[in-house]
Structure formats: C-alpha cells, structure tokens
PDB file of N, CA and C in Angstrom:
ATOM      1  N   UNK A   1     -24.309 -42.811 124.737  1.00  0.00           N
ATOM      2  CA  UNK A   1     -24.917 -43.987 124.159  1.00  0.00           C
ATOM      3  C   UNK A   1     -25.883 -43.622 123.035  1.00  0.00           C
ATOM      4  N   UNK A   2     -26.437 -42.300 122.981  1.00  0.00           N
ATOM      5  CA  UNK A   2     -27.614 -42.197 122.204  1.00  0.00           C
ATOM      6  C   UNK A   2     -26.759 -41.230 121.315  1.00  0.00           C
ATOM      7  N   UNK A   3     -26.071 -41.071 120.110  1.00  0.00           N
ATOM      8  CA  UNK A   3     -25.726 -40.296 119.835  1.00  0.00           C
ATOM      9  C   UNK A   3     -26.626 -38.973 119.458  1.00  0.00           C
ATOM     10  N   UNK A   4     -25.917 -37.378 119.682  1.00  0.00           N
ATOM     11  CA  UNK A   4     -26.540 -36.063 119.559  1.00  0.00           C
ATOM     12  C   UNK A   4     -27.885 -36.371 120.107  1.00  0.00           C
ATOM     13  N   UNK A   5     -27.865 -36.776 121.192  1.00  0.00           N
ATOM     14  CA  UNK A   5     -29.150 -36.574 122.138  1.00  0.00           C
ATOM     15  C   UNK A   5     -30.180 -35.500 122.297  1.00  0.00           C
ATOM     16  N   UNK A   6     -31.148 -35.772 121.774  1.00  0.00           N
ATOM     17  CA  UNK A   6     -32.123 -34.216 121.735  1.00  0.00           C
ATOM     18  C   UNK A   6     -33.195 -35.017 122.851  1.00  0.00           C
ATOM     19  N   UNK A   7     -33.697 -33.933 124.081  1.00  0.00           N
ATOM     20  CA  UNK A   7     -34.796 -34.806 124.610  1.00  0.00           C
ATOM     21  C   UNK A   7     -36.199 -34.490 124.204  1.00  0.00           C
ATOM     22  N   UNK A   8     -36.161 -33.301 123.154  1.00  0.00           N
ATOM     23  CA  UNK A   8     -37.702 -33.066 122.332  1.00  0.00           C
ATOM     24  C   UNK A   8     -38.074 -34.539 121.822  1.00  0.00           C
ATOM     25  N   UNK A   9     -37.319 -35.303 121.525  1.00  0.00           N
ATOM     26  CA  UNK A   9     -37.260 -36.716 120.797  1.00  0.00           C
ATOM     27  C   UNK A   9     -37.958 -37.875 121.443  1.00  0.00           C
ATOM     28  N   UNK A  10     -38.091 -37.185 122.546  1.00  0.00           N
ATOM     29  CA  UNK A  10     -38.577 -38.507 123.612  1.00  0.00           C
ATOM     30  C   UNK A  10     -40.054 -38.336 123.694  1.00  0.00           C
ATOM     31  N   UNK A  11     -40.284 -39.474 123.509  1.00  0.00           N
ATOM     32  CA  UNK A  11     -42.575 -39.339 123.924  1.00  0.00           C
ATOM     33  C   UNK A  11     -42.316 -40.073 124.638  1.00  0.00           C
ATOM     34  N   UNK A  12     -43.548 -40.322 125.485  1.00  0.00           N
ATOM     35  CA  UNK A  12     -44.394 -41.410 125.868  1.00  0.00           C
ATOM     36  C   UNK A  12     -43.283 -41.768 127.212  1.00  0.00           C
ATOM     37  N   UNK A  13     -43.374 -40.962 127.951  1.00  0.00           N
ATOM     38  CA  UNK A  13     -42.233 -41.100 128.883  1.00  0.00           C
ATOM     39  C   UNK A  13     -43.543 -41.854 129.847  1.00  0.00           C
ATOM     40  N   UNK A  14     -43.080 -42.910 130.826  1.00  0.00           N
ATOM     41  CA  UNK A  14     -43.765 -42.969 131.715  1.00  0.00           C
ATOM     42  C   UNK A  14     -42.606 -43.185 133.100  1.00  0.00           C
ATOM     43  N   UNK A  15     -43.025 -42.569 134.388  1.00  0.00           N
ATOM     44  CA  UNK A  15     -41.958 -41.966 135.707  1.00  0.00           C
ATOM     45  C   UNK A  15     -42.466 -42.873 136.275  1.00  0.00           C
ATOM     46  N   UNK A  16     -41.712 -43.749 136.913  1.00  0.00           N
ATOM     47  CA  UNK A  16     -41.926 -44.024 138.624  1.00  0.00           C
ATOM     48  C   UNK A  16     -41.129 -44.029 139.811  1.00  0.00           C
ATOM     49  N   UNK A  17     -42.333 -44.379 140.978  1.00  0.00           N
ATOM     50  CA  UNK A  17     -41.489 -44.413 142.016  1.00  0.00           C
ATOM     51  C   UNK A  17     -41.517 -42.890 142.746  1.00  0.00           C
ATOM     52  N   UNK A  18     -42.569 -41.766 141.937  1.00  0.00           N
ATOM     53  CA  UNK A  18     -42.394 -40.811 142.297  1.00  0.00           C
ATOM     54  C   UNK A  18     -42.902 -40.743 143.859  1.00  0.00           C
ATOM     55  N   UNK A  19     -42.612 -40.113 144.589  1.00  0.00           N
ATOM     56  CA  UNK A  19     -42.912 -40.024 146.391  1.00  0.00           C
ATOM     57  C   UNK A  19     -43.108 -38.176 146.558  1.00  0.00           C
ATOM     58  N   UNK A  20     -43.782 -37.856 146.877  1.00  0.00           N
ATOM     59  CA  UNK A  20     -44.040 -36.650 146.991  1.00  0.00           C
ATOM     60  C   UNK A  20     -43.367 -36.419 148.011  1.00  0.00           C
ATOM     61  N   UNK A  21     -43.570 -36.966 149.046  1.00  0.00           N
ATOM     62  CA  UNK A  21     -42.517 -36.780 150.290  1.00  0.00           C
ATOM     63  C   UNK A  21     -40.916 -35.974 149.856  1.00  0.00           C
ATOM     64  N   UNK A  22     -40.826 -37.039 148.971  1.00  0.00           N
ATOM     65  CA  UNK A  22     -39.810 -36.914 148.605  1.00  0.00           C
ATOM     66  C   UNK A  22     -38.980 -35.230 147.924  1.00  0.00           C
ATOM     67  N   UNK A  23     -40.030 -34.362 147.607  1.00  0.00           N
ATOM     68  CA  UNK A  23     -40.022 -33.479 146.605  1.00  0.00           C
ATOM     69  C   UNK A  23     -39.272 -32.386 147.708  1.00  0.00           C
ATOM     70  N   UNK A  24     -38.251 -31.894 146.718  1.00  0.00           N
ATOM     71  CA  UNK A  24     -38.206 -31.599 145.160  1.00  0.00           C
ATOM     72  C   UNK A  24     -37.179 -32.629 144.620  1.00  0.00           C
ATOM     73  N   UNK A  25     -36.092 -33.241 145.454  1.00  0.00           N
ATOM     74  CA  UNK A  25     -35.172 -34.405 145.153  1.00  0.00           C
ATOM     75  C   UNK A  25     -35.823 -35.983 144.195  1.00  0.00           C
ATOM     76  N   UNK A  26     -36.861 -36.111 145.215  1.00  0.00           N
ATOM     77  CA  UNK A  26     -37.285 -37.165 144.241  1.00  0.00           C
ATOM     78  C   UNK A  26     -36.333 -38.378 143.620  1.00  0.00           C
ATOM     79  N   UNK A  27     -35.548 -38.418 144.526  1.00  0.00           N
ATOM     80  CA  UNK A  27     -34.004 -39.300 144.411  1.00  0.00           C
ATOM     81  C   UNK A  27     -34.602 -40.957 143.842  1.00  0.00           C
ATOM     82  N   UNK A  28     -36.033 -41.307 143.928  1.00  0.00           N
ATOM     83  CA  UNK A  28     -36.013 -42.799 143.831  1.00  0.00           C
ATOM     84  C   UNK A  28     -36.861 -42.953 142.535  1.00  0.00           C
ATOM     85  N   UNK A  29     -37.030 -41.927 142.210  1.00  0.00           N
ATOM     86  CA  UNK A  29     -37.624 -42.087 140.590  1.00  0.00           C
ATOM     87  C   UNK A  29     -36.950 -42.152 139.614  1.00  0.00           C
ATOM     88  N   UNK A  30     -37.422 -42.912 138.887  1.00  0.00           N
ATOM     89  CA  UNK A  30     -36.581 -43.349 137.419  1.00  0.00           C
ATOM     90  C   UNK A  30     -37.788 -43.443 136.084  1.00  0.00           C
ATOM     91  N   UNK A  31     -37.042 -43.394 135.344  1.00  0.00           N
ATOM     92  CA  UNK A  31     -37.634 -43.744 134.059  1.00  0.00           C
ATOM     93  C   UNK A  31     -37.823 -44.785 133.457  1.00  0.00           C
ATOM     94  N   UNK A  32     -39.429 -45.170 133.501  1.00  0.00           N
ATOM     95  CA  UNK A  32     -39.796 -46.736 133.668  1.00  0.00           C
ATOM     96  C   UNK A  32     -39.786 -47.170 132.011  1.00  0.00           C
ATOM     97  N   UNK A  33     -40.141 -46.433 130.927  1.00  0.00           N
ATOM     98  CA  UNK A  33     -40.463 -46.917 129.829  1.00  0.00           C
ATOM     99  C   UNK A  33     -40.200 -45.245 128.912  1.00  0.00           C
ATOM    100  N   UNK A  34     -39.962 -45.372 127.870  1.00  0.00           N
ATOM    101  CA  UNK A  34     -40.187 -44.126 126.565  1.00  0.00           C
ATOM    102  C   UNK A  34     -39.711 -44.512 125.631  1.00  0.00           C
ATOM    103  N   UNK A  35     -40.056 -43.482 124.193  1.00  0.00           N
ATOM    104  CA  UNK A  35     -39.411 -43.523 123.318  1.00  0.00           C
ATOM    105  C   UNK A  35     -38.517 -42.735 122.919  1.00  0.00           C
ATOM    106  N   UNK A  36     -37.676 -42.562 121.631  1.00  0.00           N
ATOM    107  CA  UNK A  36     -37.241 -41.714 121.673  1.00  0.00           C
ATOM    108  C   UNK A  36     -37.021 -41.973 119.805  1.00  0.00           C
ATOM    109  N   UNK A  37     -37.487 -40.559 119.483  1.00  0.00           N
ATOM    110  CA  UNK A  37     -37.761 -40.792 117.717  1.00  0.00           C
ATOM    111  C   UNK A  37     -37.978 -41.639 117.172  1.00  0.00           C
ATOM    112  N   UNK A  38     -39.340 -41.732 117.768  1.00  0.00           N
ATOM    113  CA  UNK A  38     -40.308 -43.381 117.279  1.00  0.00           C
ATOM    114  C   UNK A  38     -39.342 -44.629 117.679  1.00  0.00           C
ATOM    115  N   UNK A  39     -38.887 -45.117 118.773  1.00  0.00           N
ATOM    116  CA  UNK A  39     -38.338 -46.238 118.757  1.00  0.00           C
ATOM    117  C   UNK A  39     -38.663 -46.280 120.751  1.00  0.00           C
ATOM    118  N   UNK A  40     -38.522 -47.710 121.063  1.00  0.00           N
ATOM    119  CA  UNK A  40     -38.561 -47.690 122.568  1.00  0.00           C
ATOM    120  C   UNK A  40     -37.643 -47.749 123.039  1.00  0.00           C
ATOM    121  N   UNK A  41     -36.984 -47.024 123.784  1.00  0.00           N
ATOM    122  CA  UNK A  41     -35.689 -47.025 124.513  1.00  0.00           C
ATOM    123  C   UNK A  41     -35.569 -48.605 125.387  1.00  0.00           C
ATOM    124  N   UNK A  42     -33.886 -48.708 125.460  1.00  0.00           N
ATOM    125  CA  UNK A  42     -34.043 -49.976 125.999  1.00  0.00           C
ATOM    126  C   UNK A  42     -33.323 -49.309 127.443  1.00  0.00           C
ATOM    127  N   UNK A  43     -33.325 -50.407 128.047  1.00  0.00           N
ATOM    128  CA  UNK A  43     -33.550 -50.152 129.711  1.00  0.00           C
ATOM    129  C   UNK A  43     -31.638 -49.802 129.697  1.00  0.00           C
ATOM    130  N   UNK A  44     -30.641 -50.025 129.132  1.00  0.00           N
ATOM    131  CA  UNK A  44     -29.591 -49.634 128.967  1.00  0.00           C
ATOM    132  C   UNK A  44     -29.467 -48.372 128.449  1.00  0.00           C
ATOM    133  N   UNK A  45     -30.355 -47.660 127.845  1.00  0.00           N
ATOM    134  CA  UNK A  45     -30.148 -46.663 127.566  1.00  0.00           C
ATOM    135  C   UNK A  45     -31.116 -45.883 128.142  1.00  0.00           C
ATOM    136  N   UNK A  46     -31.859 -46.313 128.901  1.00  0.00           N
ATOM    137  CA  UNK A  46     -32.957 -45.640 130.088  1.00  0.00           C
ATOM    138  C   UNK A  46     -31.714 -44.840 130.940  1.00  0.00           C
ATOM    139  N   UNK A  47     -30.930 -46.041 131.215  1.00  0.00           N
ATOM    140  CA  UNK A  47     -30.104 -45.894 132.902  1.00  0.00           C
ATOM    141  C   UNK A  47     -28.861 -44.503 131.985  1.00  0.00           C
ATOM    142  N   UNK A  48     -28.908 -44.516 130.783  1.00  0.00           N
ATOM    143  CA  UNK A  48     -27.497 -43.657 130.279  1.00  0.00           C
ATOM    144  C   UNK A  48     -28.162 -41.776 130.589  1.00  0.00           C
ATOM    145  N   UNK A  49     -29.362 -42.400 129.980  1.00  0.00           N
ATOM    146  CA  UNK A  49     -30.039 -40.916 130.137  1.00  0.00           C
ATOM    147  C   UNK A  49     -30.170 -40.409 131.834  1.00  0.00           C
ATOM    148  N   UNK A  50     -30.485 -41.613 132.403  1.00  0.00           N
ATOM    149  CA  UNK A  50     -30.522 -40.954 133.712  1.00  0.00           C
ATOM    150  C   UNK A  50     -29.409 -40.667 134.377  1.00  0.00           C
ATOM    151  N   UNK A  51     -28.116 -41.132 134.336  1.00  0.00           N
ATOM    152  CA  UNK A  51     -27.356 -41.528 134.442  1.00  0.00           C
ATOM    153  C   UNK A  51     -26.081 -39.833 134.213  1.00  0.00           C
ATOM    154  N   UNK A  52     -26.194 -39.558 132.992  1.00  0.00           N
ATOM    155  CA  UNK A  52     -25.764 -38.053 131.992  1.00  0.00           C
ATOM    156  C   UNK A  52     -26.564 -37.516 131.992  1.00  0.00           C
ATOM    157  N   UNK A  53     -27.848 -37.252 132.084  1.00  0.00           N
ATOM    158  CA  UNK A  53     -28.341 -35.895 132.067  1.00  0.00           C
ATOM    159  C   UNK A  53     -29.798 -35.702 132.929  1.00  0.00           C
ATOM    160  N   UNK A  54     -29.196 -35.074 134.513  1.00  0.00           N
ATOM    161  CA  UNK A  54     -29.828 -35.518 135.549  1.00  0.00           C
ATOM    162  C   UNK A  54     -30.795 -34.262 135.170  1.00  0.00           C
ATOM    163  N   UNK A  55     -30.728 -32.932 134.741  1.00  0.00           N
ATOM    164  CA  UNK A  55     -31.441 -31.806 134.640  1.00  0.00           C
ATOM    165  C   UNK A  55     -32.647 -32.359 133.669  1.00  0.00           C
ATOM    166  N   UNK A  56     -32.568 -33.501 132.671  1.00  0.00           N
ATOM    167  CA  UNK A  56     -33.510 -33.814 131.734  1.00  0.00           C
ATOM    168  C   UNK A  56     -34.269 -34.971 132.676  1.00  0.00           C
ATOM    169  N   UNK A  57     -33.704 -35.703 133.497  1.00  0.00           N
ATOM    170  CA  UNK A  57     -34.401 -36.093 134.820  1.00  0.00           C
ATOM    171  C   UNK A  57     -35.679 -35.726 135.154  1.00  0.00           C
ATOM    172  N   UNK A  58     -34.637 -34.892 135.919  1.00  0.00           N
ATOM    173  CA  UNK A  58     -35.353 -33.633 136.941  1.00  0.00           C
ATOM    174  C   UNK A  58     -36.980 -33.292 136.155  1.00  0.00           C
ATOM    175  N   UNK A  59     -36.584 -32.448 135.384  1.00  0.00           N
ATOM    176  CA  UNK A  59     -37.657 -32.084 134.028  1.00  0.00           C
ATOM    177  C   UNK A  59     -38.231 -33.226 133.890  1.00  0.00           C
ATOM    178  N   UNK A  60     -38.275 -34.412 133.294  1.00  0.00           N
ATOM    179  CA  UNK A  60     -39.253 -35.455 132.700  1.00  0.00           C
ATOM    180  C   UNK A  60     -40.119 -35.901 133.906  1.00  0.00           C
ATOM    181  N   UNK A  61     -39.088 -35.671 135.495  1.00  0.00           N
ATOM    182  CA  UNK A  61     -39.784 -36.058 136.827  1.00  0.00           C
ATOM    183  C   UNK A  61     -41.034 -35.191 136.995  1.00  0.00           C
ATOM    184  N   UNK A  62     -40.601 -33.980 137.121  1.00  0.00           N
ATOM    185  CA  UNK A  62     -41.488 -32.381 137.063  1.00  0.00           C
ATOM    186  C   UNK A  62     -42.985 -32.887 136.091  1.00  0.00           C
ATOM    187  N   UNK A  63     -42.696 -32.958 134.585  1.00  0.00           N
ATOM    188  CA  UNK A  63     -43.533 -33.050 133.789  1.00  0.00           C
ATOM    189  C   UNK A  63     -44.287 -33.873 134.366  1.00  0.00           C
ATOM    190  N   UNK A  64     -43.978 -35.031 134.763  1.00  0.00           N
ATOM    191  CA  UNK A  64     -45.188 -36.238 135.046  1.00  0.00           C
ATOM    192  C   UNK A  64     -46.060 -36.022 136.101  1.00  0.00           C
ATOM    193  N   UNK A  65     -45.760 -34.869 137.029  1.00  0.00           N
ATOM    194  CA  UNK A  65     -46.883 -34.369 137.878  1.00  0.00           C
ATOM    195  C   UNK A  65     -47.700 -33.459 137.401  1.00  0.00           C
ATOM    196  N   UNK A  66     -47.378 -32.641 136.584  1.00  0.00           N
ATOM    197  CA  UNK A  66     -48.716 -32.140 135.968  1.00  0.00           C
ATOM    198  C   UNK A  66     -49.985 -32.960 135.444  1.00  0.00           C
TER     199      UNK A  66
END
C-alpha cells in the first residue's frame, strides 16, 4: 500500500494496548496514530504496515518502552 516503504520515514509513532504481561509477544498492540514523511498515516494503512511487516511491529512496539 505504501509504495518502497522505508520505516526511518515514520515519526511520531504512538503504540497501544501495550500489556507487559504480555511481553515479549505483545500480540494486542497496535499502532494507534504516525506519520510517515511528513504526512499522517491513515488507519488503512496503519493495519497494511502491521499487517506486512510484523518485525517493524515488533521494533516500533520495543521502541515505545524505552
């Protein structure tokens, strides 16, 4: 959906739903809001990213606990 997808491109990610319990799976978190090269992703292309590229997931999940 996003063509040549880079995820350096993405700011302003904000995660929820995170459950520590849950860790390291973290199966019920998603990606509530971001951008991606100055623009706001729309919730159709929220679900594509999560959807294709679960390792950039994983990672954006990771990041938001620091």
């Amino acid at each position: 959906m996003i063509q040549n997808f880079d995820p350096k491109k993405m700011s302003n990610v904000v995660v929820a739903d995170v459950d520590y319990k849950d860790y390291p799976d973290f199966s019920d978190a998603w990606i509530e809001e971001a951008d991606y090269d100055g623009r706001e992703l729309t919730v159709e292309e929220l679900d594509w990213i999560s959807d294709n590229h679960p390792d950039i997931m994983a990672e954006l999940i990771y990041n938001s606990l620091l």
